[in-house]
N, C-alpha and C. Protein backbone atom coordinates (compact mmCIF):
# COMPACT_ATOMS: atom_id res chain seq x y z
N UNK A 1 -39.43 43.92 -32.24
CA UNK A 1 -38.25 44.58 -32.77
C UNK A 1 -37.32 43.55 -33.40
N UNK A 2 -36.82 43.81 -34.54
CA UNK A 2 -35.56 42.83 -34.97
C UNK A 2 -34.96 42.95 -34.29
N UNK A 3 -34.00 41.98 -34.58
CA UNK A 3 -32.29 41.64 -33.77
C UNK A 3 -31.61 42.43 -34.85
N UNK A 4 -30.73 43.35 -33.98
CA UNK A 4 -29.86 43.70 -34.56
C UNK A 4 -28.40 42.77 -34.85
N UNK A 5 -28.13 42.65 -36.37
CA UNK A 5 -26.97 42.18 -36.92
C UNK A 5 -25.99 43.33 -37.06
N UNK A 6 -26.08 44.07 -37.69
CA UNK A 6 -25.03 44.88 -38.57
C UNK A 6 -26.05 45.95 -38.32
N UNK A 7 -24.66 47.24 -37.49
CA UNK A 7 -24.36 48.30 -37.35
C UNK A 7 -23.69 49.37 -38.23
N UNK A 8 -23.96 50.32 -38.83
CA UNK A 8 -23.37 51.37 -39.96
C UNK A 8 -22.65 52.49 -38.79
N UNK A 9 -21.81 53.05 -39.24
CA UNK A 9 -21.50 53.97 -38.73
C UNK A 9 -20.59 55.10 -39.62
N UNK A 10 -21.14 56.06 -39.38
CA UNK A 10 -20.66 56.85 -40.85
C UNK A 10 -19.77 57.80 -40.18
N UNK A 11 -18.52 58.18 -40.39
CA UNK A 11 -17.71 59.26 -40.13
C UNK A 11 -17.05 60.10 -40.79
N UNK A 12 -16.25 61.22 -40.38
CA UNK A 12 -15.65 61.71 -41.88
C UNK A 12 -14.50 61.87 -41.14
N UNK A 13 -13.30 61.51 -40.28
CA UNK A 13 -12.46 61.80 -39.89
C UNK A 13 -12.09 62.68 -38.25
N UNK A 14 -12.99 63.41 -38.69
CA UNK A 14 -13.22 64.61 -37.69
C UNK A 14 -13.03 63.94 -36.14
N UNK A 15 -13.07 64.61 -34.91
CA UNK A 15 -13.31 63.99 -33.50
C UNK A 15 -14.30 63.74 -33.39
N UNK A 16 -15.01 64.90 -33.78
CA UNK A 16 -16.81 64.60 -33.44
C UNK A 16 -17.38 63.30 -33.94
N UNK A 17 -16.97 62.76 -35.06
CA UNK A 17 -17.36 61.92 -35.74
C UNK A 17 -17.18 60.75 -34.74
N UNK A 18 -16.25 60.57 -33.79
CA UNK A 18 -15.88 59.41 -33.26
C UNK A 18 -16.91 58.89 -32.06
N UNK A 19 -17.46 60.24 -31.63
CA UNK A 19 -18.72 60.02 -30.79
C UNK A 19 -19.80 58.73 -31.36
N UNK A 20 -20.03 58.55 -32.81
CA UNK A 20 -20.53 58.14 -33.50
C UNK A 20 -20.20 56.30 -33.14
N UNK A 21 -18.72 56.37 -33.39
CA UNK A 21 -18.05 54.96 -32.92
C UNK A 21 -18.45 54.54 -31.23
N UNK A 22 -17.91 55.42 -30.49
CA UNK A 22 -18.17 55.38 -29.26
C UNK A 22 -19.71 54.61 -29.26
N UNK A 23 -20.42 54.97 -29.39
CA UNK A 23 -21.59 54.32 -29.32
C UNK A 23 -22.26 52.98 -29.88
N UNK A 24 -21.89 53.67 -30.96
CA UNK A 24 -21.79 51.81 -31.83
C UNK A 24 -21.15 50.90 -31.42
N UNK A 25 -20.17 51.16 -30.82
CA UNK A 25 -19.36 49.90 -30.15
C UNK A 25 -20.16 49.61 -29.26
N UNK A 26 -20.59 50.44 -28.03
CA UNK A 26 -21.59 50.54 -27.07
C UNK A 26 -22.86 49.37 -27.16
N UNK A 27 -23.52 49.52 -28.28
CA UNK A 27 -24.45 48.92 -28.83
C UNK A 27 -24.09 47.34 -29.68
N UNK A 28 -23.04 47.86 -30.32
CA UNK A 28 -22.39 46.42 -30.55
C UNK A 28 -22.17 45.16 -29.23
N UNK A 29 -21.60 45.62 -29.02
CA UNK A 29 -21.20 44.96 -27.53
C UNK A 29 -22.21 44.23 -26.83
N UNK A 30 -23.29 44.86 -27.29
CA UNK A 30 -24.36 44.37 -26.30
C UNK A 30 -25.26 43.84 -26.77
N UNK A 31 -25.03 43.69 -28.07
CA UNK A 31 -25.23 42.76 -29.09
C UNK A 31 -24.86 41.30 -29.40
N UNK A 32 -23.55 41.90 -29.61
CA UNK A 32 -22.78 40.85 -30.03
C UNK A 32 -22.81 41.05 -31.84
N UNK A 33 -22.86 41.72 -32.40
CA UNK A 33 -23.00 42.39 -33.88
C UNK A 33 -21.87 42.89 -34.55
N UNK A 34 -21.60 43.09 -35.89
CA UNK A 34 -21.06 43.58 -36.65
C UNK A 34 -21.08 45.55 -36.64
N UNK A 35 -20.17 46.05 -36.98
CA UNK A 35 -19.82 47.03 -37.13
C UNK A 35 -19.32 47.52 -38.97
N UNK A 36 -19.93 48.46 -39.28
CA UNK A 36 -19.60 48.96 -40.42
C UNK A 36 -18.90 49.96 -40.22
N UNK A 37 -17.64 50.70 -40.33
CA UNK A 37 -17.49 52.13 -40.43
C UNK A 37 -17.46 52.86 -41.70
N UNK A 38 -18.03 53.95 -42.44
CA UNK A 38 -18.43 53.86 -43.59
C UNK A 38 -17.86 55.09 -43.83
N UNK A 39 -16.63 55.24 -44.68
CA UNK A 39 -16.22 57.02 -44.80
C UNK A 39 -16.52 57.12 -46.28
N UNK A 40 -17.38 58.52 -46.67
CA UNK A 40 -17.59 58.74 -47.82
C UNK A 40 -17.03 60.38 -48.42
N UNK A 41 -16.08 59.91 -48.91
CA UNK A 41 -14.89 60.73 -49.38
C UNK A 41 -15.92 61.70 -51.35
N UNK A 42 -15.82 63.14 -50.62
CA UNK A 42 -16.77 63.64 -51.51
C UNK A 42 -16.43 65.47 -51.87
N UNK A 43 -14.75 65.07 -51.33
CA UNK A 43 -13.79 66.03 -52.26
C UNK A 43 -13.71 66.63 -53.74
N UNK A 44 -13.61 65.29 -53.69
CA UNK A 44 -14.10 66.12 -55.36
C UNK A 44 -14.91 65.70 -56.45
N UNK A 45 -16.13 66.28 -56.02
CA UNK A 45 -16.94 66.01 -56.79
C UNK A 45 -17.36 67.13 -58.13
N UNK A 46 -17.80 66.89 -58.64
CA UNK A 46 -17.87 67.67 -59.96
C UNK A 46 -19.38 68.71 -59.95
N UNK A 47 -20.21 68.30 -59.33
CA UNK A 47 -21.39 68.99 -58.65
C UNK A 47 -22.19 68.46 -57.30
N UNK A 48 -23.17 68.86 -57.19
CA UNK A 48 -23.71 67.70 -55.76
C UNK A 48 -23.79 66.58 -55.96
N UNK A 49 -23.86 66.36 -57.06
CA UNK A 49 -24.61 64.88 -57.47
C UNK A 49 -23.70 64.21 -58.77
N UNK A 50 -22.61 64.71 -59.00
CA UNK A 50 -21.90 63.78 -59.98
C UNK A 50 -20.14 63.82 -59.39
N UNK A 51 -20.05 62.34 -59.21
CA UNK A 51 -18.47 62.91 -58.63
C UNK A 51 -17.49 62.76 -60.29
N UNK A 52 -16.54 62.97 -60.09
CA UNK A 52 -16.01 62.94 -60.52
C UNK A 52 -14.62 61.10 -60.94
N UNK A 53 -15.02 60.39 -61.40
CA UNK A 53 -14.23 59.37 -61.80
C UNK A 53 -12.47 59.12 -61.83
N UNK A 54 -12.42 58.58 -61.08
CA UNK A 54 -10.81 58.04 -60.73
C UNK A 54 -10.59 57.29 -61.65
N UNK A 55 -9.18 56.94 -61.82
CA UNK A 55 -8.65 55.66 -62.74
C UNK A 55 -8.55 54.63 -61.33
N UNK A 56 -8.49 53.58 -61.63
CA UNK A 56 -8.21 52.45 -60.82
C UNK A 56 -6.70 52.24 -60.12
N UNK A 57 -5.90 52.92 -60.27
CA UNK A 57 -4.86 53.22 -59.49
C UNK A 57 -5.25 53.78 -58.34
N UNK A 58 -5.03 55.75 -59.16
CA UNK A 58 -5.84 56.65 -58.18
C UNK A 58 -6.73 55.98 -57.32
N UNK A 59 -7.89 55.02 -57.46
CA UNK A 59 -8.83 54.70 -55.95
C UNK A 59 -7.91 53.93 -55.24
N UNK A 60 -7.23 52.96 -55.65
CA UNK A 60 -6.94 51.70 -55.14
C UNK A 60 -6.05 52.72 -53.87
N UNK A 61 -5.05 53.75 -54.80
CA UNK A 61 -4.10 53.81 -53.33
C UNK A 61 -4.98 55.35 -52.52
N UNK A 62 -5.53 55.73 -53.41
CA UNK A 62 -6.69 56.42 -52.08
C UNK A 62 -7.58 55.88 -51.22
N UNK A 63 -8.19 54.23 -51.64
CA UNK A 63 -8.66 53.62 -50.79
C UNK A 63 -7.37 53.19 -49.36
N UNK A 64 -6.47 52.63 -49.86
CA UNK A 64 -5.21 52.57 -49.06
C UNK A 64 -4.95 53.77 -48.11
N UNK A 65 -4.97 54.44 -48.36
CA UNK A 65 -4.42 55.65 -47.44
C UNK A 65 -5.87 56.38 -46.61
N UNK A 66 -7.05 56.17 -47.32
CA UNK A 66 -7.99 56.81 -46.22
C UNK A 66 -8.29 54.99 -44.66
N UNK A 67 -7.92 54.03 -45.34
CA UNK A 67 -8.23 52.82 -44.51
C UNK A 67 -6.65 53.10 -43.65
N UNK A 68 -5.60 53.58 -43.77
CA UNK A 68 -4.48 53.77 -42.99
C UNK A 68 -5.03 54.61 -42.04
N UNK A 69 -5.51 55.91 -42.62
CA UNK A 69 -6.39 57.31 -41.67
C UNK A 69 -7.18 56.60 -40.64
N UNK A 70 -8.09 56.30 -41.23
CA UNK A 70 -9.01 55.63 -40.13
C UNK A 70 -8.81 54.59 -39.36
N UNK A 71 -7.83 53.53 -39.77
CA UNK A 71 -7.37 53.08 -38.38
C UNK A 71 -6.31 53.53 -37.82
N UNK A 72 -5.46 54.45 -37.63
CA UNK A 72 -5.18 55.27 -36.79
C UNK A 72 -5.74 56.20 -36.15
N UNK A 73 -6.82 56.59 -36.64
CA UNK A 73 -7.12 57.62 -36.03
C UNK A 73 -8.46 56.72 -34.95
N UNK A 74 -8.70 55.26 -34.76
CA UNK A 74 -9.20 54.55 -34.61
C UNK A 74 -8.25 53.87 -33.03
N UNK A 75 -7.24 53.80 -33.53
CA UNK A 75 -5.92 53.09 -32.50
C UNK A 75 -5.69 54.13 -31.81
N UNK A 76 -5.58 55.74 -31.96
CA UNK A 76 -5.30 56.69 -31.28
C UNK A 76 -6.53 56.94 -30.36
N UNK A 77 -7.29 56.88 -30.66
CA UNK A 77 -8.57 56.55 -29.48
C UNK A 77 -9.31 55.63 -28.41
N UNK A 78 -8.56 54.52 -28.90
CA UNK A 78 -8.65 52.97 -28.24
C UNK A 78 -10.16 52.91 -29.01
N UNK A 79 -10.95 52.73 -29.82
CA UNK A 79 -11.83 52.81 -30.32
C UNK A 79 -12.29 51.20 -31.55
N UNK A 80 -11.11 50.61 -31.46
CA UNK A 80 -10.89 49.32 -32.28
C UNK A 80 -11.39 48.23 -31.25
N UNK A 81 -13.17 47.50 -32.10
CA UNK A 81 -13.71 46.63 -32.25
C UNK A 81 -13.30 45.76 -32.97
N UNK A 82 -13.55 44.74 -32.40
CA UNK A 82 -12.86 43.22 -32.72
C UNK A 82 -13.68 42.61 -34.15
N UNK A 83 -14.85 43.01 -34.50
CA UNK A 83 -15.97 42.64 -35.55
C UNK A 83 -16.38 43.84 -36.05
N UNK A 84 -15.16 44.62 -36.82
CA UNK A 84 -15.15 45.79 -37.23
C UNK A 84 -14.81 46.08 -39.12
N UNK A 85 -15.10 46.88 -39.68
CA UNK A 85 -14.73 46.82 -41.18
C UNK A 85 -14.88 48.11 -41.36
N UNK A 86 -13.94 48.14 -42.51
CA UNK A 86 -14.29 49.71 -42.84
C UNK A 86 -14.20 49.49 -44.05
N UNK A 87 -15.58 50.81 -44.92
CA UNK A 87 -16.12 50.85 -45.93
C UNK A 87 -15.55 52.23 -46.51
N UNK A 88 -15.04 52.44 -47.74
CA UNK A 88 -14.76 53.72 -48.33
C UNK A 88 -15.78 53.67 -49.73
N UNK A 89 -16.35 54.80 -49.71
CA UNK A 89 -17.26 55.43 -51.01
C UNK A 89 -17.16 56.95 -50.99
N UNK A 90 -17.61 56.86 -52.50
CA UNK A 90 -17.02 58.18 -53.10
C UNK A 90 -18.34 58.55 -53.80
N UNK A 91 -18.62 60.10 -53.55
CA UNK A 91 -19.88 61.32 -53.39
C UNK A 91 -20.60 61.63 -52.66
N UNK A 92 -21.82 61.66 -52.72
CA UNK A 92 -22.48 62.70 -51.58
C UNK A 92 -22.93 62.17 -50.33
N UNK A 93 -22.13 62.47 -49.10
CA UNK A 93 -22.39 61.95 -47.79
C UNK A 93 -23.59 61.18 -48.01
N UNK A 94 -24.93 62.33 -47.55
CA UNK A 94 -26.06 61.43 -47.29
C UNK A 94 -26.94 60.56 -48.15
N UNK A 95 -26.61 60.74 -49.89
CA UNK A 95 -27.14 59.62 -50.21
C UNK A 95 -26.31 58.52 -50.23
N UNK A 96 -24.92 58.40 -50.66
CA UNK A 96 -24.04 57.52 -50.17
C UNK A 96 -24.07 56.72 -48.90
N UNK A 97 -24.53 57.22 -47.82
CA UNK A 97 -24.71 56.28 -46.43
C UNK A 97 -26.06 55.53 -46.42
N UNK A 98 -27.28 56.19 -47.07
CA UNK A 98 -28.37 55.48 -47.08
C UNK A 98 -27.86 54.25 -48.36
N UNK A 99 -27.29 54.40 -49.52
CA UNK A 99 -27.23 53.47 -50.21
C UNK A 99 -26.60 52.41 -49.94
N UNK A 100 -25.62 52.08 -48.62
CA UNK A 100 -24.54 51.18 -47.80
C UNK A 100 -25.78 51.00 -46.61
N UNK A 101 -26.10 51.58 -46.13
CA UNK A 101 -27.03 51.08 -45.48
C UNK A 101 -28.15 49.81 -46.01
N UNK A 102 -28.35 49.99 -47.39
CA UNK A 102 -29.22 49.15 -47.83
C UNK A 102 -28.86 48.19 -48.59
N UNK A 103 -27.40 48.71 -49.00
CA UNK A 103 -26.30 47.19 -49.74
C UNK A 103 -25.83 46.60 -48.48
N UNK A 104 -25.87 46.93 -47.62
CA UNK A 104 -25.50 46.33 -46.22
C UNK A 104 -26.38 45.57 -45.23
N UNK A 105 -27.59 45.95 -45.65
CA UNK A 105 -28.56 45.62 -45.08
C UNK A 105 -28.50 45.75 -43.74
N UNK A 106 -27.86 46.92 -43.24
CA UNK A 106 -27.90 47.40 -42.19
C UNK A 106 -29.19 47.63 -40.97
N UNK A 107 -29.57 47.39 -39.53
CA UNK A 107 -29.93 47.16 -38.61
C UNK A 107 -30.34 48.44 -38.45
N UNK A 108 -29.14 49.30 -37.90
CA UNK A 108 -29.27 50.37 -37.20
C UNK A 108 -27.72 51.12 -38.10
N UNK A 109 -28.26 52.62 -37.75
CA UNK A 109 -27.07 53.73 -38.65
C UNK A 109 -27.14 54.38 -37.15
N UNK A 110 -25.76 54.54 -36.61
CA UNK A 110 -25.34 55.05 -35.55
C UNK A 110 -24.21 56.75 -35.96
N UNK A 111 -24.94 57.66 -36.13
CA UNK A 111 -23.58 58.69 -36.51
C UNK A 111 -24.16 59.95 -35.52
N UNK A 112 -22.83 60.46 -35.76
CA UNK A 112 -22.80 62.14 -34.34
C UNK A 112 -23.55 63.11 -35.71
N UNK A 113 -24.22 63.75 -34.45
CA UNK A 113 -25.13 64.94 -35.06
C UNK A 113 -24.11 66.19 -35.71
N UNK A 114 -22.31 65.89 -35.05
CA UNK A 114 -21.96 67.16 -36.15
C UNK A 114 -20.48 66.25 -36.73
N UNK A 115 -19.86 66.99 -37.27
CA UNK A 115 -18.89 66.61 -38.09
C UNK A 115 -18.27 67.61 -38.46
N UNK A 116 -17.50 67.40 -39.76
CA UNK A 116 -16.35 68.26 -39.90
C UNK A 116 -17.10 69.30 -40.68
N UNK A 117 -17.89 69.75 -41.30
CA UNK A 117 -19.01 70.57 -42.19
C UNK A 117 -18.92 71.95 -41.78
N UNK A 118 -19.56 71.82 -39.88
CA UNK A 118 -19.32 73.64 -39.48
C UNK A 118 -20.64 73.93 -39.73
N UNK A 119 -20.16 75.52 -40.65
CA UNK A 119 -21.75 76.11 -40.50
C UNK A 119 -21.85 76.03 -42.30
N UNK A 120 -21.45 75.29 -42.84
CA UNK A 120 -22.05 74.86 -44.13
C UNK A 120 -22.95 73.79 -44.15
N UNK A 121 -23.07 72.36 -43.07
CA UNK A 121 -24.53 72.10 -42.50
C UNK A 121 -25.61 73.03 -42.18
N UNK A 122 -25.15 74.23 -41.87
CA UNK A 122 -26.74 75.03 -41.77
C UNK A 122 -27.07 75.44 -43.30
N UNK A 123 -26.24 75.86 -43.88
CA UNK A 123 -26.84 76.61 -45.18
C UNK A 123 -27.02 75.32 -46.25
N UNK A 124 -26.48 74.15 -46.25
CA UNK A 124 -27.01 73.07 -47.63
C UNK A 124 -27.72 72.07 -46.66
N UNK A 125 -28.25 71.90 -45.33
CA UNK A 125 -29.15 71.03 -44.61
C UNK A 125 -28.09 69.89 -43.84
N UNK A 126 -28.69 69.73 -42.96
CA UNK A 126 -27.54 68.70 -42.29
C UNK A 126 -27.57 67.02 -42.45
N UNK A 127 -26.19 66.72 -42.76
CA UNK A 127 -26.03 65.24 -43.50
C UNK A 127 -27.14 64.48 -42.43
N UNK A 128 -26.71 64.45 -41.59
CA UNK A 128 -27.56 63.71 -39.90
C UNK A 128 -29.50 63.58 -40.15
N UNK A 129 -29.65 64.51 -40.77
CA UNK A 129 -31.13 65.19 -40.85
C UNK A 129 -31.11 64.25 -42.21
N UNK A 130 -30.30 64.32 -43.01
CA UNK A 130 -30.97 63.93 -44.37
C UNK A 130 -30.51 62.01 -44.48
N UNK A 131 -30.02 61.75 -43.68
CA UNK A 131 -29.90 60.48 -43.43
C UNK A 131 -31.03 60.02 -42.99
N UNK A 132 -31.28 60.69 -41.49
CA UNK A 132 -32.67 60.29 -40.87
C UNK A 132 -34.24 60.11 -41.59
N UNK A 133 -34.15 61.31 -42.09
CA UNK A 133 -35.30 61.48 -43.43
C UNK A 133 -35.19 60.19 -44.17
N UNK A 134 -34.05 59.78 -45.05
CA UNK A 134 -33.99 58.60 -46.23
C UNK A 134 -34.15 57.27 -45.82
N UNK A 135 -32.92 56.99 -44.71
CA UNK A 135 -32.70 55.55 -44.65
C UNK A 135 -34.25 54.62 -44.40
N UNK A 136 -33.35 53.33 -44.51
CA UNK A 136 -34.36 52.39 -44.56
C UNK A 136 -34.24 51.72 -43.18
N UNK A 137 -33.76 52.57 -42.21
CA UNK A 137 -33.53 51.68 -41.09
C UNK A 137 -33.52 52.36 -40.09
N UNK A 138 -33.65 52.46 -38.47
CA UNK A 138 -33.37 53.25 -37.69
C UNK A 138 -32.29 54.14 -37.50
N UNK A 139 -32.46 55.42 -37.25
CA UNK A 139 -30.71 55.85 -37.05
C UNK A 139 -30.53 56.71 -35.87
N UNK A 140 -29.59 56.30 -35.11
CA UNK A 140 -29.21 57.15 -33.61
C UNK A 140 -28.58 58.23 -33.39
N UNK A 141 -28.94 59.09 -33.52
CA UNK A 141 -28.10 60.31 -33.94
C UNK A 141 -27.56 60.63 -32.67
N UNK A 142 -25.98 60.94 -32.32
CA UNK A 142 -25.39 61.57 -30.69
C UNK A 142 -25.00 62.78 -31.21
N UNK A 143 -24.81 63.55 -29.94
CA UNK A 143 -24.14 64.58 -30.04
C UNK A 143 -22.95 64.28 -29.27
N UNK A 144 -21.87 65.08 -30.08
CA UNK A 144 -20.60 64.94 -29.49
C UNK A 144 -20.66 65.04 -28.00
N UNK A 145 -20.99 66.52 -27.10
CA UNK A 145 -21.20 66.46 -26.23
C UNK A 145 -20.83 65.20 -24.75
N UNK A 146 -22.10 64.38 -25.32
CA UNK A 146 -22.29 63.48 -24.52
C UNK A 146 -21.85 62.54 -23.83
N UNK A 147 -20.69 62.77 -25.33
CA UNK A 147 -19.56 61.26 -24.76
C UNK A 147 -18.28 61.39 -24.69
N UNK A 148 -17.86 62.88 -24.64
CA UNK A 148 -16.37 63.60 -25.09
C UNK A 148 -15.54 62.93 -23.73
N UNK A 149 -16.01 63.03 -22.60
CA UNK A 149 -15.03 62.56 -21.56
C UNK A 149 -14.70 60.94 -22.20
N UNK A 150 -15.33 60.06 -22.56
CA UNK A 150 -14.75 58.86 -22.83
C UNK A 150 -13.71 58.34 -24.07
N UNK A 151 -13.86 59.29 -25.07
CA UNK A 151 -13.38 59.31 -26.10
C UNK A 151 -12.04 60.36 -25.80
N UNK A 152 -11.78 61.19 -24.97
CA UNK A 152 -11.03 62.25 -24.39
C UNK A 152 -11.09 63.54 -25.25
N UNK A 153 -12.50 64.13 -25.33
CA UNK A 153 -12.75 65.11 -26.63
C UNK A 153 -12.61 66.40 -26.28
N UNK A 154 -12.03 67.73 -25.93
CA UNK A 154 -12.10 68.40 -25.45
C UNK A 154 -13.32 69.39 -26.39
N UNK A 155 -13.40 70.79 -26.04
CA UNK A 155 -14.27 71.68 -26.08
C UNK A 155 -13.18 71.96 -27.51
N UNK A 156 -12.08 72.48 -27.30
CA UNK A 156 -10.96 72.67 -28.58
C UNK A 156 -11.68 71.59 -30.02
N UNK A 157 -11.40 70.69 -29.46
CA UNK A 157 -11.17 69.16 -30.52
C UNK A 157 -12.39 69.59 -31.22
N UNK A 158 -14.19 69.77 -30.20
CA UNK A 158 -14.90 69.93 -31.54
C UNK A 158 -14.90 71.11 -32.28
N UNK A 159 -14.58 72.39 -31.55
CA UNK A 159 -14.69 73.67 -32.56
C UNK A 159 -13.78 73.67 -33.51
N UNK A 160 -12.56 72.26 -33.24
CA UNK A 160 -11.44 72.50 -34.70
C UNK A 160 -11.88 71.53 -35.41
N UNK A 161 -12.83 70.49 -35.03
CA UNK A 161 -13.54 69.33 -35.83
C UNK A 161 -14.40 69.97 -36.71
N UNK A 162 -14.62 70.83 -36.44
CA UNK A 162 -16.33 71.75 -36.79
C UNK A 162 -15.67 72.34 -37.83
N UNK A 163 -14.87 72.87 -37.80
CA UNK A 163 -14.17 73.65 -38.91
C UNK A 163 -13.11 72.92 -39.51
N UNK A 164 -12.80 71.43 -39.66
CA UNK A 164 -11.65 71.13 -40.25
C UNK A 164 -11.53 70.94 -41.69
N UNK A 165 -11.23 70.65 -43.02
CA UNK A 165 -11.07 70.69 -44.66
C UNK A 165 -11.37 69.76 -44.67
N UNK A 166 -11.79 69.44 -46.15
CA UNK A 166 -12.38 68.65 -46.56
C UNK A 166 -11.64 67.56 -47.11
N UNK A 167 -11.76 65.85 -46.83
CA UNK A 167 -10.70 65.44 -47.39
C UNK A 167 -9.89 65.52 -49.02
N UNK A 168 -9.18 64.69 -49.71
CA UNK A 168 -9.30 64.59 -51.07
C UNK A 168 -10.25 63.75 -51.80
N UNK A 169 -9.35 63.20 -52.72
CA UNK A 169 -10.06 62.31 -53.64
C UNK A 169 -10.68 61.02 -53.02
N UNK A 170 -11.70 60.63 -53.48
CA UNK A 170 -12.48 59.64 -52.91
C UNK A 170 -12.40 58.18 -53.50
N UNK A 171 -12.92 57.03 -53.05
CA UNK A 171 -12.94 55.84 -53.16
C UNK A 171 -14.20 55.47 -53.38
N UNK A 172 -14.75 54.66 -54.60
CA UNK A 172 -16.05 53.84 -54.29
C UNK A 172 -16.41 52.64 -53.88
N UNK A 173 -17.61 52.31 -53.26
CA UNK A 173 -17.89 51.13 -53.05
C UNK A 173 -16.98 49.87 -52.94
N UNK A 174 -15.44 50.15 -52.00
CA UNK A 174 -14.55 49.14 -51.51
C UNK A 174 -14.56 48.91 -50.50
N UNK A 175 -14.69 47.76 -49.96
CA UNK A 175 -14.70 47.08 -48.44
C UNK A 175 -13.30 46.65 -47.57
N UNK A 176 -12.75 47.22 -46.66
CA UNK A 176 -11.37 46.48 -46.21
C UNK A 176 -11.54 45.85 -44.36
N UNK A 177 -10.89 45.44 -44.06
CA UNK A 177 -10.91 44.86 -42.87
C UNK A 177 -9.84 45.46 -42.19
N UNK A 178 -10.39 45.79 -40.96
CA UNK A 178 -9.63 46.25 -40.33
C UNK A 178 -8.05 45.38 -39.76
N UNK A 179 -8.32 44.22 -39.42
CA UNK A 179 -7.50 43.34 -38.97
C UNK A 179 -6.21 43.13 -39.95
């Protein structure tokens, strides 16, 4: 088996999503490895497969404000790794995470089996499923479930995770540090 270096972890905001972290840290840790957190902002896209183009303002301070989101919503969980980064890209979840996975040269892809989607994962296929199918690397799929007491997730948190909106405008291929 390789050594794992670098960990992906893909979220979209949601609680459920954090199950995802929970673990990766888990695995990090016991490593001693890098952490990716990878949000792929796919609001507004123009069809499945073509997003729609920002001016370089527009990303810069939407990259700004989804890297504010996520580390708060990161600090509100105690969930902040010390060898941590967060990645913002813009269009379609699951080919977007396999393509950071492989500009990353990612180890292992650690993400929760649900997210903010609901029951529109049943009718267009689930991001989790179509990750697993593509990537070029192992991927650990959790269910929220499993790890809600540590993360403090209630039964509420995922049925309003499950159903929460979709973010806005998205960011491509920018890297920030958490620190």
């Amino acid at each position: 088996m390789k050594a794992l270096q670098k960990i992906l972890i893909p979220i979209d905001l949601s609680t459920c999503s954090l199950v995802g972290v929970q673990y990766g840290q888990e695995i990090a840790e016991l490593f001693d490895v890098e952490i990716t957190l990878l949000y792929v902002d796919d609001a507004h896209m123009k069809s499945q497969s073509e997003p729609i183009n920002l001016d370089e303002a527009a990303e810069s301070h939407r990259r700004r404000e989804l890297v504010r989101l996520i580390q708060q919503l990161l600090i509100n969980n105690n969930l902040v790794w010390r060898n941590m980064r967060i990645e913002i890209r813009f269009g379609s979840a699951a080919p977007e995470i396999v393509k950071a996975a492989r500009a990353l040269h990612a180890d292992l892809i650690v993400m929760s089996t649900h997210g903010r989607t609901g029951l529109r994962h049943v009718l267009i296929g689930s991001i989790a499923e179509k990750v697993v199918r593509l990537a070029p690397c192992p991927v650990l799929t959790v269910k929220p479930e499993e790890m809600k007491e540590l993360i403090n997730i209630t039964e509420e948190d995922v049925l309003l995770s499950l159903r929460a909106p979709v973010g806005e405008v998205g960011v491509k291929h920018s890297v920030s540090s958490l620190q």
